[in-house]
C-alpha atoms as a PDB file:
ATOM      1  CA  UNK A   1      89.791  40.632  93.977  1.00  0.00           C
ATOM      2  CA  UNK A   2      90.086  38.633  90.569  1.00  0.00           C
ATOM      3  CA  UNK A   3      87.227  39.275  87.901  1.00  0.00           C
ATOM      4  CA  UNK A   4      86.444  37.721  85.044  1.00  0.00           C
ATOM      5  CA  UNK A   5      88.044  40.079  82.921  1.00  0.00           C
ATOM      6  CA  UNK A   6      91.782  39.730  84.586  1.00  0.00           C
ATOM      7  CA  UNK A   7      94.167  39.281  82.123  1.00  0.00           C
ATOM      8  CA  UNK A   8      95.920  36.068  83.887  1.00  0.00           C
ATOM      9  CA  UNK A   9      92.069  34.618  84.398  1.00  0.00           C
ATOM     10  CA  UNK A  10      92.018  34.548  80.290  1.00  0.00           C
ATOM     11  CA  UNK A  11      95.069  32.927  79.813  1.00  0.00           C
ATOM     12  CA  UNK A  12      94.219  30.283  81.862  1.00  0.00           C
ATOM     13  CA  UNK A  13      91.252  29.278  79.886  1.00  0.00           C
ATOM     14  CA  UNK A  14      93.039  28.215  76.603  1.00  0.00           C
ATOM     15  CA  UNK A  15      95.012  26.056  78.761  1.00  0.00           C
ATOM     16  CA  UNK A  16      92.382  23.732  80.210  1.00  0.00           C
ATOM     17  CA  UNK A  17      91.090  23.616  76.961  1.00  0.00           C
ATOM     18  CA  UNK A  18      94.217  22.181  75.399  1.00  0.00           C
ATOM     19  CA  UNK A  19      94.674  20.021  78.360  1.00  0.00           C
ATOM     20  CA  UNK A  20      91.072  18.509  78.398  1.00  0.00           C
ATOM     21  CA  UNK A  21      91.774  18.160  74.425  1.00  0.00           C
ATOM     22  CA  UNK A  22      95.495  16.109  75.018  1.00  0.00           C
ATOM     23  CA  UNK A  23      93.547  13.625  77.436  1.00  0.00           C
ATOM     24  CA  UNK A  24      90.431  13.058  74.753  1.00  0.00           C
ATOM     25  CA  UNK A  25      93.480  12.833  72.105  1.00  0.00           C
ATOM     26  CA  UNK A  26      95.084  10.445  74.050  1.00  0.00           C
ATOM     27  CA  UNK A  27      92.590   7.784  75.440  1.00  0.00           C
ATOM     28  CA  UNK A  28      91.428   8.195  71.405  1.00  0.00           C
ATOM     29  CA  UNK A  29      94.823   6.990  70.146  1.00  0.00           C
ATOM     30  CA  UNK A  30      95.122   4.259  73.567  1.00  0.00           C
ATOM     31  CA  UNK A  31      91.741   2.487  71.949  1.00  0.00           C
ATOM     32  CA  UNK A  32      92.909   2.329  68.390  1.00  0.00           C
ATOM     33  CA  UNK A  33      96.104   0.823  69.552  1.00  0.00           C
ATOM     34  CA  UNK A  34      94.353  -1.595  71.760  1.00  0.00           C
ATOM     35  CA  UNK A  35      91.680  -2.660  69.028  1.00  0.00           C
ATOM     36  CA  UNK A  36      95.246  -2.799  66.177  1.00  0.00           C
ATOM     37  CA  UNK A  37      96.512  -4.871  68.819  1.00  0.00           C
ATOM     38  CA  UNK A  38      93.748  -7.219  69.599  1.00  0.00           C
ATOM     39  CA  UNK A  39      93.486  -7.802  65.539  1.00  0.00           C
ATOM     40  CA  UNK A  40      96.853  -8.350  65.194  1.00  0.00           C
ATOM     41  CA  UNK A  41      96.839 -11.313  67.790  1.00  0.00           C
ATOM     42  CA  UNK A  42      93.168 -12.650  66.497  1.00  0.00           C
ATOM     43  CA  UNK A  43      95.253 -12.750  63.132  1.00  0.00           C
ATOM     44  CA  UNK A  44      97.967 -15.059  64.530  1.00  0.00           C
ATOM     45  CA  UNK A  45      96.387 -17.085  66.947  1.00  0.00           C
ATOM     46  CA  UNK A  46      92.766 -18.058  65.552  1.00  0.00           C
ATOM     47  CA  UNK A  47      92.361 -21.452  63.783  1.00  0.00           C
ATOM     48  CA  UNK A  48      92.656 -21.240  59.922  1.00  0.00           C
ATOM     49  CA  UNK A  49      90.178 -22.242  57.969  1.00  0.00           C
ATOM     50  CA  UNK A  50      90.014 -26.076  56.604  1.00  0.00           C
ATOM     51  CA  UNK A  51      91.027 -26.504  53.588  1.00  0.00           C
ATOM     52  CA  UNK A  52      87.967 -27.088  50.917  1.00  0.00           C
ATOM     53  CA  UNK A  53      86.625 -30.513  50.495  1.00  0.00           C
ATOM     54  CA  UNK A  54      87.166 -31.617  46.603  1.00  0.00           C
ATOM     55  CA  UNK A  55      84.665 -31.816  44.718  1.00  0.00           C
ATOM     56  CA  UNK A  56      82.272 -34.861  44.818  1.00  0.00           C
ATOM     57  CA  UNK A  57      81.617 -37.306  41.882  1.00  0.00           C
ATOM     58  CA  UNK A  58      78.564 -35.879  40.408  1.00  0.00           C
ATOM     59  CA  UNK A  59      77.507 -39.170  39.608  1.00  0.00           C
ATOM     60  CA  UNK A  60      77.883 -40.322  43.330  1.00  0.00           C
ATOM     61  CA  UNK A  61      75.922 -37.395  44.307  1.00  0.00           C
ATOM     62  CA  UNK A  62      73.399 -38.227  42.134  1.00  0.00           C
ATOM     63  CA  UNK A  63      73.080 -41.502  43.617  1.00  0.00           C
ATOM     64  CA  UNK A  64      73.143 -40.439  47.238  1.00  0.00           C
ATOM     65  CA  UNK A  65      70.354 -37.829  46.202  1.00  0.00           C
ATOM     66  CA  UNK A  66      67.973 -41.375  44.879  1.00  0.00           C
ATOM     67  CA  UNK A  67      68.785 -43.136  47.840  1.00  0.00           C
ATOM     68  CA  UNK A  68      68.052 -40.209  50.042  1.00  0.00           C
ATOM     69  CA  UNK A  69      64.986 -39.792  48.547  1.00  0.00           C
ATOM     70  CA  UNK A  70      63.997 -43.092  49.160  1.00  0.00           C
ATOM     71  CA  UNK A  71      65.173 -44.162  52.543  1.00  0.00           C
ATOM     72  CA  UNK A  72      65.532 -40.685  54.243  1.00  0.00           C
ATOM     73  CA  UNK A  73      63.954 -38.014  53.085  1.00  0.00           C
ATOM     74  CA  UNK A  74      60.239 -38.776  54.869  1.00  0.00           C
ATOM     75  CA  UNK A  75      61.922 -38.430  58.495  1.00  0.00           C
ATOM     76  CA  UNK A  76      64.437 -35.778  57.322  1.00  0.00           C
ATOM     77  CA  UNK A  77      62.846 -33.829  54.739  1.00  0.00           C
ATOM     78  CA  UNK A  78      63.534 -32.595  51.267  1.00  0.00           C
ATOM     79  CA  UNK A  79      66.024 -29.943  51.806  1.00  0.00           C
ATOM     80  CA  UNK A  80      67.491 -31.876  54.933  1.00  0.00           C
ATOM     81  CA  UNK A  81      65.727 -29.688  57.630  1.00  0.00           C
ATOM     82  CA  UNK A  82      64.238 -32.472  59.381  1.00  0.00           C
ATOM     83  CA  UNK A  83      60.728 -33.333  60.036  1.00  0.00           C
ATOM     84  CA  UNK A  84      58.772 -32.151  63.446  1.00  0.00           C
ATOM     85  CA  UNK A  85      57.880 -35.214  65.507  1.00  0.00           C
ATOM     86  CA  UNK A  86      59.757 -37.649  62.668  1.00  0.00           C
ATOM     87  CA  UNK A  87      63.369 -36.739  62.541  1.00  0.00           C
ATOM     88  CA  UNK A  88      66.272 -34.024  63.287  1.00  0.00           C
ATOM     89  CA  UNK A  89      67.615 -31.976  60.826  1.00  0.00           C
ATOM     90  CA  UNK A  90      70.747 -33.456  59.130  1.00  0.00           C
ATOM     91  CA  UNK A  91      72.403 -29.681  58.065  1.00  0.00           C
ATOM     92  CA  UNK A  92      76.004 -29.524  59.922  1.00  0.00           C
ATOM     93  CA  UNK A  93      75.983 -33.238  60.393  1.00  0.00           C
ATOM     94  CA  UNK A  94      78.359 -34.645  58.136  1.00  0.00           C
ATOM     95  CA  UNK A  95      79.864 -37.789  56.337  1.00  0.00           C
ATOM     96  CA  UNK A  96      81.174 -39.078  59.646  1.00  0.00           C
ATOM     97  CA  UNK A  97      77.107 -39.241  61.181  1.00  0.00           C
ATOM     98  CA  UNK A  98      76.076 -40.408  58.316  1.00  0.00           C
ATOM     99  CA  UNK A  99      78.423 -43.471  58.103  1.00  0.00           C
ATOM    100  CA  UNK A 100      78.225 -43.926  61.707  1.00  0.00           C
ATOM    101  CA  UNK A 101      74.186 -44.097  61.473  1.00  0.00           C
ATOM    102  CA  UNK A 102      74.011 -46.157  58.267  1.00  0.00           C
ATOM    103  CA  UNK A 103      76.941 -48.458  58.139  1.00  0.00           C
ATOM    104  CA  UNK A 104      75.855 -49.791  62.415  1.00  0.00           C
ATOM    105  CA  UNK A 105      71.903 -50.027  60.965  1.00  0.00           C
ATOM    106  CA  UNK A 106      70.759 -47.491  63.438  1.00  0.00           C
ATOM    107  CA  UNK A 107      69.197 -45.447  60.737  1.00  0.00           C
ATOM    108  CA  UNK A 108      66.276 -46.194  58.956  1.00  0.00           C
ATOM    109  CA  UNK A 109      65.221 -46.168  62.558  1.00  0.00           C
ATOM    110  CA  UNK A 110      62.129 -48.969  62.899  1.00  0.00           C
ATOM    111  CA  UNK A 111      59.992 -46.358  65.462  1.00  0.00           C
ATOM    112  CA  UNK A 112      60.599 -43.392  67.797  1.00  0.00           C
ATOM    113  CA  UNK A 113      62.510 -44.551  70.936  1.00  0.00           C
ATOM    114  CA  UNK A 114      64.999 -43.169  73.274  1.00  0.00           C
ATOM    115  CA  UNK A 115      68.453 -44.219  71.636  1.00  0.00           C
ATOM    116  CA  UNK A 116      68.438 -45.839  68.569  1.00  0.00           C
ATOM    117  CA  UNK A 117      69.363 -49.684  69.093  1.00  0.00           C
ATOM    118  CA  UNK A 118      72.189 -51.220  66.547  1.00  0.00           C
ATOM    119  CA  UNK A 119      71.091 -53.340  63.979  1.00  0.00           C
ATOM    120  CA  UNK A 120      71.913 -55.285  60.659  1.00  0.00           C
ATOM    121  CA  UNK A 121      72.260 -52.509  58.173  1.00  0.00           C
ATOM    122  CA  UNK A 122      70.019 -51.758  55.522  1.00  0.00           C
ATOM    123  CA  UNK A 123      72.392 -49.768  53.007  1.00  0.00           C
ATOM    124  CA  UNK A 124      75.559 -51.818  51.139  1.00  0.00           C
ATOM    125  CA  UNK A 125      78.991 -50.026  52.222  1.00  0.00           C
ATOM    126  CA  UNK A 126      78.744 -48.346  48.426  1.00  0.00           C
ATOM    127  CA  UNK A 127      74.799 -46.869  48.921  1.00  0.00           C
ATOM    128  CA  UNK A 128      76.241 -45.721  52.645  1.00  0.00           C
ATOM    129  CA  UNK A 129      79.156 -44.275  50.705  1.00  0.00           C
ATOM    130  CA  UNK A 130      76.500 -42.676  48.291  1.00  0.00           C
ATOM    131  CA  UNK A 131      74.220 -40.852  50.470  1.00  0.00           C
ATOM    132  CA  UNK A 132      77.133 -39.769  53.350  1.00  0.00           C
ATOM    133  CA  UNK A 133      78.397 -37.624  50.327  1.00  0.00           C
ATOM    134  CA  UNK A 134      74.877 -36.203  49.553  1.00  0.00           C
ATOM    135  CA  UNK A 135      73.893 -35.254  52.857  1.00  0.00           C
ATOM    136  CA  UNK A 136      77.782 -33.951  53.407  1.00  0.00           C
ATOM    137  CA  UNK A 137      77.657 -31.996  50.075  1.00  0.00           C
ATOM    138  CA  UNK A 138      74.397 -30.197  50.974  1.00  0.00           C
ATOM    139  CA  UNK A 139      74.964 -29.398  55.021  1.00  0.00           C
ATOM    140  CA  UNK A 140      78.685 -29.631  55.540  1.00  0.00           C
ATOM    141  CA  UNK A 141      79.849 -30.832  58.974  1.00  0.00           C
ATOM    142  CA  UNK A 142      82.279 -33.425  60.145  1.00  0.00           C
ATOM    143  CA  UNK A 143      84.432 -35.285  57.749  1.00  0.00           C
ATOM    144  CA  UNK A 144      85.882 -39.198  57.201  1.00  0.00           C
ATOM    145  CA  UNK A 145      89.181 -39.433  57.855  1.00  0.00           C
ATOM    146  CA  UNK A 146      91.237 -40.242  54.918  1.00  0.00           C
ATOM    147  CA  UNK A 147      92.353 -43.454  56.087  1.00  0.00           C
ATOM    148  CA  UNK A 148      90.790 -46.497  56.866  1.00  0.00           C
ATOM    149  CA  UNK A 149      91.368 -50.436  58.613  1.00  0.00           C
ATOM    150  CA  UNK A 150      94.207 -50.628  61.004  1.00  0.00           C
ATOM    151  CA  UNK A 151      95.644 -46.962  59.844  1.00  0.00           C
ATOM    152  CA  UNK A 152      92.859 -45.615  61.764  1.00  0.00           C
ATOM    153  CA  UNK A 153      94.422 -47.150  65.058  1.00  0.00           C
ATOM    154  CA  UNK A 154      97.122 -45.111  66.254  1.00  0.00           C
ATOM    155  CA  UNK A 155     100.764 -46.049  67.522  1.00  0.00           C
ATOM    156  CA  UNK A 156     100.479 -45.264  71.559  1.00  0.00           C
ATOM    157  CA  UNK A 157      97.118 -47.159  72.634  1.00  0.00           C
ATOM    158  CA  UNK A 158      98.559 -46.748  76.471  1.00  0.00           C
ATOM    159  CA  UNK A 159      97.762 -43.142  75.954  1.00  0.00           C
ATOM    160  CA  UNK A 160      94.340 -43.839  74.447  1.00  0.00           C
ATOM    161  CA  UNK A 161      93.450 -45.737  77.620  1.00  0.00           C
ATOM    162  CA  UNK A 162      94.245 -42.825  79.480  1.00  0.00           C
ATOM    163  CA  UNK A 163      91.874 -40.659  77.014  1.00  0.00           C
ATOM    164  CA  UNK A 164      89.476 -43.010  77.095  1.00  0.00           C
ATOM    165  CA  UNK A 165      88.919 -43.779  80.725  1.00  0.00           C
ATOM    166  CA  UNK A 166      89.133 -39.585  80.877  1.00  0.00           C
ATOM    167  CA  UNK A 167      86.287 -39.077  78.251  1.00  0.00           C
ATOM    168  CA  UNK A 168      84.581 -42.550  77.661  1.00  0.00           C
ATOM    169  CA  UNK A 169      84.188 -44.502  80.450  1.00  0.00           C
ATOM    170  CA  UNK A 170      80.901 -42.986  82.419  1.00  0.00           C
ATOM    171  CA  UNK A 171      79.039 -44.100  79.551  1.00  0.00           C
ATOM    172  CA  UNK A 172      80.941 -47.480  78.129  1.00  0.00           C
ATOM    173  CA  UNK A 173      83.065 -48.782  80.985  1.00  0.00           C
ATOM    174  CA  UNK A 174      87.014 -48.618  81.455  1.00  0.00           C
ATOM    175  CA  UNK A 175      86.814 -52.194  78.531  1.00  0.00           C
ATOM    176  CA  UNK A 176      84.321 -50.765  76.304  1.00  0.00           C
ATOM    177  CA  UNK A 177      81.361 -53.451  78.351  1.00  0.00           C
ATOM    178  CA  UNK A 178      78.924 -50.655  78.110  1.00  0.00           C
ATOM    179  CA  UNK A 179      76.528 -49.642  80.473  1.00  0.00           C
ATOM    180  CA  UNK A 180      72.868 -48.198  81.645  1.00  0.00           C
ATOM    181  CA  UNK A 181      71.557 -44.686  82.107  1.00  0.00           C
ATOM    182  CA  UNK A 182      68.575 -42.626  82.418  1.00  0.00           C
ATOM    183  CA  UNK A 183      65.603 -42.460  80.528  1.00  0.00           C
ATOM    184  CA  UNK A 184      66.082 -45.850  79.072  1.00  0.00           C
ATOM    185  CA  UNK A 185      69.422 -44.627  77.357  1.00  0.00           C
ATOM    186  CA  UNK A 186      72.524 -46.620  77.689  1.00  0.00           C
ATOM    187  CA  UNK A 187      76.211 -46.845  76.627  1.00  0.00           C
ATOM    188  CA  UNK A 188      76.569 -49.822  73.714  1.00  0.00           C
ATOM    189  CA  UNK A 189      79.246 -52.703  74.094  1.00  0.00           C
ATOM    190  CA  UNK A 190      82.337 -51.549  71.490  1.00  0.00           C
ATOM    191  CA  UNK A 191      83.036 -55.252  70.627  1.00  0.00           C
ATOM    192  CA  UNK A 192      82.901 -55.785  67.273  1.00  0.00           C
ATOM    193  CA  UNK A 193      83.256 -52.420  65.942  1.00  0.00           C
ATOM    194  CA  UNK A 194      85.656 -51.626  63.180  1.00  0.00           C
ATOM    195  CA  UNK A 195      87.821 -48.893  63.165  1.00  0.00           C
ATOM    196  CA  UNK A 196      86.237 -46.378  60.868  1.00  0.00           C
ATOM    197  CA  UNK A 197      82.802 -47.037  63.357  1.00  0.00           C
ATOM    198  CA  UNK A 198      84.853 -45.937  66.246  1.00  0.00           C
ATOM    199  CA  UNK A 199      86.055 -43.171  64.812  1.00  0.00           C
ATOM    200  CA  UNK A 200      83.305 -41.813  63.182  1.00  0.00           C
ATOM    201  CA  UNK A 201      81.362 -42.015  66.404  1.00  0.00           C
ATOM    202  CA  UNK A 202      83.847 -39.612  68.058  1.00  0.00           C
ATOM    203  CA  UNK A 203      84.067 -37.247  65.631  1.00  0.00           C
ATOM    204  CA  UNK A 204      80.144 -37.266  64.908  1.00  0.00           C
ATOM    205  CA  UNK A 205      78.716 -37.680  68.625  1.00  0.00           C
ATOM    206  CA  UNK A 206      75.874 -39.793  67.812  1.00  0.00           C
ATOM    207  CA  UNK A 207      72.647 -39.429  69.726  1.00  0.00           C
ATOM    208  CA  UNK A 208      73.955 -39.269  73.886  1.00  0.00           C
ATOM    209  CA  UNK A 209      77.270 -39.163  73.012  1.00  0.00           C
ATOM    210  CA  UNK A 210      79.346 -35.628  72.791  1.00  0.00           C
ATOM    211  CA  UNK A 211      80.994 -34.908  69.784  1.00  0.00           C
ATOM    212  CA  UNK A 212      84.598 -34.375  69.955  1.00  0.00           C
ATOM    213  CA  UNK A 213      86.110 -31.716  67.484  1.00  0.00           C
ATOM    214  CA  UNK A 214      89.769 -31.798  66.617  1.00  0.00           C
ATOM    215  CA  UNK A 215      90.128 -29.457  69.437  1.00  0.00           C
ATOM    216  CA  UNK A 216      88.990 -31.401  72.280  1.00  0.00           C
ATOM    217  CA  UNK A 217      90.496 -34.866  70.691  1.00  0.00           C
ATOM    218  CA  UNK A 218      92.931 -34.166  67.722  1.00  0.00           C
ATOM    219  CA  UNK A 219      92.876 -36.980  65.146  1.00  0.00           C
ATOM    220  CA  UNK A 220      96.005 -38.682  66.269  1.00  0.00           C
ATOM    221  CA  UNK A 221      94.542 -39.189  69.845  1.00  0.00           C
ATOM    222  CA  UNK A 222      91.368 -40.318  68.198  1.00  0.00           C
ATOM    223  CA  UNK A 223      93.653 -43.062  66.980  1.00  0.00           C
ATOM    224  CA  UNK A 224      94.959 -43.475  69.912  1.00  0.00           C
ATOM    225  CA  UNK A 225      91.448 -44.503  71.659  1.00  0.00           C
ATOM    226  CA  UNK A 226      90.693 -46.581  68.256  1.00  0.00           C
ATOM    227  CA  UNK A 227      94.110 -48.449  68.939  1.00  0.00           C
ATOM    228  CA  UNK A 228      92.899 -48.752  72.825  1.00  0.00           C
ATOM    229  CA  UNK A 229      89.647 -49.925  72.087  1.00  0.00           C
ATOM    230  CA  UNK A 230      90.605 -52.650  69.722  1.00  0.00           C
ATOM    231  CA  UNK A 231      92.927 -54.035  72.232  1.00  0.00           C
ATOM    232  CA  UNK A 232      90.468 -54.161  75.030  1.00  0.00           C
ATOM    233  CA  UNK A 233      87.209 -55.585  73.232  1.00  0.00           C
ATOM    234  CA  UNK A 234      86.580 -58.865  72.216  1.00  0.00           C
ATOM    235  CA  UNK A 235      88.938 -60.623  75.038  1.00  0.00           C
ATOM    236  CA  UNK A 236      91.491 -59.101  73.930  1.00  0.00           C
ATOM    237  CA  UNK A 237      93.243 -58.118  77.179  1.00  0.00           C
ATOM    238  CA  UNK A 238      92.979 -60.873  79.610  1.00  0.00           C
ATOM    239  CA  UNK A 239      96.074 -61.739  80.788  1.00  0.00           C
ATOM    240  CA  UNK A 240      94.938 -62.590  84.500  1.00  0.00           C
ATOM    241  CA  UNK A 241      92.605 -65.162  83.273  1.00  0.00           C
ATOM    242  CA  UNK A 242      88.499 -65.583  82.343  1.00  0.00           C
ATOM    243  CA  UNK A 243      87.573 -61.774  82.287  1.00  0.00           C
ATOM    244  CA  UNK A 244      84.491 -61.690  84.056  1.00  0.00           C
ATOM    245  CA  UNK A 245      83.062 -60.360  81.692  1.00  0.00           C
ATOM    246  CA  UNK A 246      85.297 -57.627  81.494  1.00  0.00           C
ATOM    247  CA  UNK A 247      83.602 -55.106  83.969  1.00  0.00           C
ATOM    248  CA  UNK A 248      85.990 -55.191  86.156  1.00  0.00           C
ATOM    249  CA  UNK A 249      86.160 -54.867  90.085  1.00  0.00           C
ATOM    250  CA  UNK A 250      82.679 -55.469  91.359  1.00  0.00           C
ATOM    251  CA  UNK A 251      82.302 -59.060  89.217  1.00  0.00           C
ATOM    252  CA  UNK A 252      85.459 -60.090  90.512  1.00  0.00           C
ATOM    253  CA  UNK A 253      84.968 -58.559  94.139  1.00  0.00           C
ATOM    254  CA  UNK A 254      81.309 -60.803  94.415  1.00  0.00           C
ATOM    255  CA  UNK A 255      83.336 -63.571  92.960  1.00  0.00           C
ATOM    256  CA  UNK A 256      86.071 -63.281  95.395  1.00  0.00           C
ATOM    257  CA  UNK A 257      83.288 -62.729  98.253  1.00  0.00           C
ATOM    258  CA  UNK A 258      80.941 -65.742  97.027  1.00  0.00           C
ATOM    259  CA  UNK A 259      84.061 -67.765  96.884  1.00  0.00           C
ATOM    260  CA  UNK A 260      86.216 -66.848  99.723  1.00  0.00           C
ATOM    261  CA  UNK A 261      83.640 -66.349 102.300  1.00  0.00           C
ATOM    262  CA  UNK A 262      81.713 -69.134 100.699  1.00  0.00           C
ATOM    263  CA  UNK A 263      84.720 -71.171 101.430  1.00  0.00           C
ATOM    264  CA  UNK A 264      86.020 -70.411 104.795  1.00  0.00           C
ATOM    265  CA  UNK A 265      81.797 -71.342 105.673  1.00  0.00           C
ATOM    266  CA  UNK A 266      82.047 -74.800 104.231  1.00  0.00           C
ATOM    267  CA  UNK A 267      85.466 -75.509 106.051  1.00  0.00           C
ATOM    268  CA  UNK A 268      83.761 -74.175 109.508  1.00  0.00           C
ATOM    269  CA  UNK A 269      80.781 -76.034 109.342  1.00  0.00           C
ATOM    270  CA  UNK A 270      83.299 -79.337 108.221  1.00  0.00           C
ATOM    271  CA  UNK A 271      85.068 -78.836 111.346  1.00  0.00           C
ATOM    272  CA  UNK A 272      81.935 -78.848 113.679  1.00  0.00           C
ATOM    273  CA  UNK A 273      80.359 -81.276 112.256  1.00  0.00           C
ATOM    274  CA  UNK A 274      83.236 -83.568 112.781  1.00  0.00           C
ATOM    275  CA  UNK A 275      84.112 -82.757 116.288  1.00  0.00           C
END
């Protein structure tokens, strides 16, 4: 019989000691190599940084500041934290809202509705310029592309139809026609737009409409859809003949009913009456 104080019993002990030390030692070292690991890839694969917006003419500033004061700042408050039961804070919102808001007349909005109806606007394209760089200066958020016009509309507008009937058309129709939804919300008509509206209003995501980061729509398909849209609106793209108003197969399937069936009635009745 072994006791405890057998030589070979003793021996043992240091053993499982060491042993149960190696293991801690080594799952130790396995988690510092994973976490080195996992920083090392963040490191290479996350998103840098944008680069620093230049600095903004003081003197601009200063007049986007007056004109915020006087046509914002009672529905958005002072320090642009918005106003309970008035108006949404504008902090993350950007240059691109702004213009989008201001330069379509949407904003001064005349009451409190569900979506905020287009209308003439009530800012000059300088005072819109003004006040999209104060409210951009003071809560950051999505920017105005550089360019402007037709260099907003990109080179492969078959591909933006492909985006756009992907990410647009539940709310605006496959031709930009537009359409209803709930809660007295709707999808505008795009004719008419210009290019830096279109844009904006993608990068932005004004009121219904999701916002699409550089991520989800990188600029050059954003010009893409601008160059799609433009070709589609206004009667563009009509090559069969009178649109129908553009909404495609239901007008033309009630025309082709009215008419066809309509038809093939008249001729029945012509022959029966005549025999």
């Amino acid at each position: 019989m072994t006791t405890s104080s057998d030589p070979a019993s003793k021996r043992r002990r240091p053993l499982r000691a060491r042993g149960k030390f190696q293991r801690r030692l080594a799952g130790t070292l396995a988690l510092g190599l994973a976490l080195v690991t996992a920083g090392a890839m963040y490191a290479v694969f996350a998103p840098q940084p944008q680069e620093a917006q230049a600095e903004a003419d003081p003197a601009l500033l200063q007049e986007g500041e007056q004109i915020y004061n006087n046509t914002c700042i009672t529905c958005h408050g002072a320090n642009l934290e918005g106003v309970e039961d008035r108006g949404p804070s504008l902090i993350g919102i950007g240059e691109a809202s702004v213009y989008f808001q201001t330069s379509t007349g949407r904003m001064p909005m005349v009451r409190q509705e569900a979506q905020a109806p287009e209308k003439p606007p009530q800012l000059d394209p300088d005072e819109v310029e003004a006040v999209s760089a104060y409210v951009h200066e003071h809560g950051g958020g999505p920017e105005m592309p550089e360019e402007s016009g037709t260099d907003l509309q990109g080179d492969d507008p078959a591909r933006g139809g492909e985006l756009f009937r992907t990410n647009c058309t539940s709310c605006h129709h496959f031709t930009g026609r537009g359409g209803g939804m709930s809660s007295g919300k709707y999808g505008p008509q795009l004719d008419g737009l210009d290019e830096e509206t279109i844009y904006s209003a993608m990068a932005s995501g004004p009121q219904n409409m999701p916002k699409f980061s550089d991520r989800q729509l990188t600029p050059e398909e954003k010009k893409d859809i601008v160059a799609y849209v433009q070709s589609v609106t206004d009667g563009n793209n009509s090559p069969g003949g009178n649109p129908l108003g553009g909404y495609g197969p239901m007008p033309e399937g009630l025309i082709a009913w009215i008419v066809g069936i309509g038809g093939l009635v008249a001729i029945t009745m012509w022959i029966g009456a005549r025999r």
